[in-house]
N, C-alpha and C. Protein backbone atom coordinates (compact mmCIF):
# COMPACT_ATOMS: atom_id res chain seq x y z
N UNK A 1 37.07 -150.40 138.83
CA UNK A 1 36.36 -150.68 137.60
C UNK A 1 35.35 -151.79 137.81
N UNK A 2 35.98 -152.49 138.72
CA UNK A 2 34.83 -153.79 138.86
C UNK A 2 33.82 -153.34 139.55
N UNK A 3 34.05 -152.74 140.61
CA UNK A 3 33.31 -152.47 141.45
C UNK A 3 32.17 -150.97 140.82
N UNK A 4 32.46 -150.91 139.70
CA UNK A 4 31.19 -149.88 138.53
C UNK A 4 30.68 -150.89 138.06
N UNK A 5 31.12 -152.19 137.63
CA UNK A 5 30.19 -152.90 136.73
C UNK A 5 29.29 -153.54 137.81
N UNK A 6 30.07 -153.50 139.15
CA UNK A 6 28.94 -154.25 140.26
C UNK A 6 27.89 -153.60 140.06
N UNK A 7 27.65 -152.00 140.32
CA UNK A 7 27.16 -151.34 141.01
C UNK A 7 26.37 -151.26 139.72
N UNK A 8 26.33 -151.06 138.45
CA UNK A 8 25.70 -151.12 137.47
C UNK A 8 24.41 -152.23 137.50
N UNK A 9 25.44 -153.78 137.95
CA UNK A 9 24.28 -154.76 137.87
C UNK A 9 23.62 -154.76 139.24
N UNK A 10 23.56 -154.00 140.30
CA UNK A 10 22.68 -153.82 141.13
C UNK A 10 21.65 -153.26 140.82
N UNK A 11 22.14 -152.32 140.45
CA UNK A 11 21.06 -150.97 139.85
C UNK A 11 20.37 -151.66 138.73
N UNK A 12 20.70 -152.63 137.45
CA UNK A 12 19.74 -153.23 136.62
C UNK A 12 18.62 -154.03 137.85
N UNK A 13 19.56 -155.01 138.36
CA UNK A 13 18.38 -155.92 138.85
C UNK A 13 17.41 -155.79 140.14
N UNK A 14 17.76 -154.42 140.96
CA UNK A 14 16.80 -153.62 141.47
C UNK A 14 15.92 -152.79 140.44
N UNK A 15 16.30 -152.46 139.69
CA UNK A 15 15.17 -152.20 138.77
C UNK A 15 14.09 -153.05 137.75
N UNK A 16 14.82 -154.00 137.63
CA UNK A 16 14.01 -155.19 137.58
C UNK A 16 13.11 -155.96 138.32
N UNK A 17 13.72 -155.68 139.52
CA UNK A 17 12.78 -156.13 140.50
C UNK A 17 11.34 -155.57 141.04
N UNK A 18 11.92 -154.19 140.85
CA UNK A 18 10.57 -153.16 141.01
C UNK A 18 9.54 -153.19 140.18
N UNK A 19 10.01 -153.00 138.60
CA UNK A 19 9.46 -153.42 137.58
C UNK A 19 8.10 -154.57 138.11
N UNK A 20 9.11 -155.59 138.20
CA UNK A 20 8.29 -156.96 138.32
C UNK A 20 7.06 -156.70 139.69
N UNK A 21 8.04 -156.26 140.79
CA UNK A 21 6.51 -155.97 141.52
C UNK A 21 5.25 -155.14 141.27
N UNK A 22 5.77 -154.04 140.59
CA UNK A 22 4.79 -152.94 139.49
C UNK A 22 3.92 -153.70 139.28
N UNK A 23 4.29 -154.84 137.64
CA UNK A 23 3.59 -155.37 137.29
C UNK A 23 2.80 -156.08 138.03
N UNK A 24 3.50 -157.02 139.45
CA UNK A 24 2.57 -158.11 140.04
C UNK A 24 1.77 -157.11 140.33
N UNK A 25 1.99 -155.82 141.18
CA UNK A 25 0.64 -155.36 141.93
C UNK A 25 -0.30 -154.76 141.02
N UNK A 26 0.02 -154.43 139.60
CA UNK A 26 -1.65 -154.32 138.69
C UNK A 26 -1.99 -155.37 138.25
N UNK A 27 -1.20 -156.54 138.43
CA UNK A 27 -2.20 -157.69 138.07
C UNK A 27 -3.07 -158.29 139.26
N UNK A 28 -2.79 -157.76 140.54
CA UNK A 28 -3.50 -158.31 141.57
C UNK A 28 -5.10 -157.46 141.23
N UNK A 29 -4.38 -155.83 141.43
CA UNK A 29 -5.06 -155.29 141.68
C UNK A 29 -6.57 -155.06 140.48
N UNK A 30 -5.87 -155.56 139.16
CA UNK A 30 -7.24 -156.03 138.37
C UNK A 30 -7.78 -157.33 138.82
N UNK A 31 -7.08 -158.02 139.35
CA UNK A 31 -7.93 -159.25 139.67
C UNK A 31 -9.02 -159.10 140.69
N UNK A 32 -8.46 -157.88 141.66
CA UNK A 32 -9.61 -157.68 142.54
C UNK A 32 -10.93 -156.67 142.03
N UNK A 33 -10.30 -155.99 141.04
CA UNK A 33 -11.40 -155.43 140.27
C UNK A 33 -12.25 -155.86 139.78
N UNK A 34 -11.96 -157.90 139.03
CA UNK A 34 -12.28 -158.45 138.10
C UNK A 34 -13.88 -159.02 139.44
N UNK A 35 -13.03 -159.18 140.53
CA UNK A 35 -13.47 -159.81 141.58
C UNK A 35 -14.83 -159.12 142.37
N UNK A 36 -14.61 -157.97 142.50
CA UNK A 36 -15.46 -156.93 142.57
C UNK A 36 -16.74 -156.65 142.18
N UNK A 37 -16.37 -156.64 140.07
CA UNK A 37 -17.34 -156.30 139.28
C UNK A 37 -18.35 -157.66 139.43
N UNK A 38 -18.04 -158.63 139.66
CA UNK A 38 -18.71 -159.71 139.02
C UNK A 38 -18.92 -160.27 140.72
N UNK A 39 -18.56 -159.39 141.73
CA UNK A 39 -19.38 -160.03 143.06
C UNK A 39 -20.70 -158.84 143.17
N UNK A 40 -20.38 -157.72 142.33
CA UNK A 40 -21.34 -156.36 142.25
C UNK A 40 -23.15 -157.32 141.68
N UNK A 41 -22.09 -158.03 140.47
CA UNK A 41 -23.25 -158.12 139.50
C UNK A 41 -23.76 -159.40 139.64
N UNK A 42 -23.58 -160.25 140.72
CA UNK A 42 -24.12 -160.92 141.38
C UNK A 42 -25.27 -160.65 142.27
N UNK A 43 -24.97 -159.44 143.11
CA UNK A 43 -25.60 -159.15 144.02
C UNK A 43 -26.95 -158.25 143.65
N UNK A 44 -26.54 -157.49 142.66
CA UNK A 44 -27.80 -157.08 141.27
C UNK A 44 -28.59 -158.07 141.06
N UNK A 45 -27.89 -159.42 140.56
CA UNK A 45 -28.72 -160.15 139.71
C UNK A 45 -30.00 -160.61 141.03
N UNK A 46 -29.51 -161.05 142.18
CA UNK A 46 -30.11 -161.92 143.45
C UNK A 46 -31.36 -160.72 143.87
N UNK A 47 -31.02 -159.65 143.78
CA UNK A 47 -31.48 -158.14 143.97
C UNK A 47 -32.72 -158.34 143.15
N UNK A 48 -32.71 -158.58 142.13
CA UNK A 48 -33.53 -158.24 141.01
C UNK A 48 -34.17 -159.42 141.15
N UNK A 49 -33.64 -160.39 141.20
CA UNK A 49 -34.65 -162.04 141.21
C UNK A 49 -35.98 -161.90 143.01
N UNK A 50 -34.72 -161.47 143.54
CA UNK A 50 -35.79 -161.69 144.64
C UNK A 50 -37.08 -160.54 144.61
N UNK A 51 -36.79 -159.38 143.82
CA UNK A 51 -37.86 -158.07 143.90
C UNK A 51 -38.73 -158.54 143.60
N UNK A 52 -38.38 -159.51 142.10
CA UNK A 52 -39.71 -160.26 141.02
C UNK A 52 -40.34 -161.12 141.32
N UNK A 53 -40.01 -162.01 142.63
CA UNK A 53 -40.49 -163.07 143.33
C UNK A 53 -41.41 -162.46 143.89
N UNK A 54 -40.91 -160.79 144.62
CA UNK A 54 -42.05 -160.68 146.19
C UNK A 54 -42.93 -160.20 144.95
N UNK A 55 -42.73 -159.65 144.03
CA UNK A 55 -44.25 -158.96 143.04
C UNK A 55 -45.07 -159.96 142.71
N UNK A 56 -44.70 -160.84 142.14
CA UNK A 56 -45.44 -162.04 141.84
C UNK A 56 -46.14 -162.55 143.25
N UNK A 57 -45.53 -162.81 144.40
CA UNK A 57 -45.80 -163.18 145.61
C UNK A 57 -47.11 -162.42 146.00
N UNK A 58 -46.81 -160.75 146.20
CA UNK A 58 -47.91 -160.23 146.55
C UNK A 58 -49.02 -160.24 145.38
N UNK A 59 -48.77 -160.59 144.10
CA UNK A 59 -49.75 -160.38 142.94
C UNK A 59 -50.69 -161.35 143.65
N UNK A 60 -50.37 -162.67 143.18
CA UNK A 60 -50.68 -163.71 143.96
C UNK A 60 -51.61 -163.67 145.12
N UNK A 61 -51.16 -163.27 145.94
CA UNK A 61 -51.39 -163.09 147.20
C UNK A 61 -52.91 -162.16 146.76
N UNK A 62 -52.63 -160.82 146.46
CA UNK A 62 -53.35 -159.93 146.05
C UNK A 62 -54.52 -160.60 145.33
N UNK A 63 -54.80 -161.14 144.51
CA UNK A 63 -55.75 -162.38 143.90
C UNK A 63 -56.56 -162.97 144.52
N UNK A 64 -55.79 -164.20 145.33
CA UNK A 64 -56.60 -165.29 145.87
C UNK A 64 -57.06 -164.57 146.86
N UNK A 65 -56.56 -162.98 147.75
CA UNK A 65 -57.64 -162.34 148.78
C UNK A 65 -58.81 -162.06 147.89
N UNK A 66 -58.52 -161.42 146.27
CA UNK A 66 -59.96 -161.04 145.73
C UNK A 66 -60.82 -161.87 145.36
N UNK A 67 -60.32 -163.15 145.04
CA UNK A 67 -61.15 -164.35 145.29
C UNK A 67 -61.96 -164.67 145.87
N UNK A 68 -60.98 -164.82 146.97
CA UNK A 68 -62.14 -165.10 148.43
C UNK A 68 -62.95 -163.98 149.05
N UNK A 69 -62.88 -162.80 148.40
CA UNK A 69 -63.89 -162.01 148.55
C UNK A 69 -64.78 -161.88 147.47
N UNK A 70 -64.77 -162.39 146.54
CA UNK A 70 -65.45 -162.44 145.41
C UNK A 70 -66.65 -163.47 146.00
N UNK A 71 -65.82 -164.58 146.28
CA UNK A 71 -66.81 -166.18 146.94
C UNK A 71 -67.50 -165.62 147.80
N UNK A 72 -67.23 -164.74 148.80
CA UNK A 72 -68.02 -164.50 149.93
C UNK A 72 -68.90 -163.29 149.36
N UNK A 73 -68.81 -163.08 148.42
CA UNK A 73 -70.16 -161.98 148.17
C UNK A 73 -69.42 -160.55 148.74
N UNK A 74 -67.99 -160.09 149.11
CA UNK A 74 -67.90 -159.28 149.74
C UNK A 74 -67.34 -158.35 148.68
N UNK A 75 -66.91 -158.82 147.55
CA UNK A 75 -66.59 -158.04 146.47
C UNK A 75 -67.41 -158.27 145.39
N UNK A 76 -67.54 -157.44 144.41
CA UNK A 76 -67.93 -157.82 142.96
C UNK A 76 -66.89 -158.09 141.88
């Protein structure tokens, strides 16, 4: 008889235990999701800053050549 109530509280607290790792591993595994999305949308944001830099860069760029061909009489 004792040895059913053992075997009973094995069986609870192996199932408890599983439980609990269940849970730990979807809380990891959103954390790496969390980790993921927001290293994604980082790499977007740097993506997007640097595109708008080189446009401006070559705008720029693009300009002061028509400039200096403007000065030199080589453009109108």
């Amino acid at each position: 008889m004792a040895n059913k109530g053992l075997q009973n509280l094995k069986q609870q607290v192996e199932g408890a235990a599983q439980e609990a790792v269940t849970v730990a591993g979807a809380a990891v595994q959103d954390a790496v999701d969390q980790a993921t999305s927001a290293g994604q949308k980082a790499l977007d944001q740097v993506v997007k800053t640097t595109q708008e830099t080189m446009d401006k860069t070559t705008n720029q760029a693009s300009e002061t050549v028509s400039g200096f061909g403007k000065k030199l009489g080589l453009l109108k």
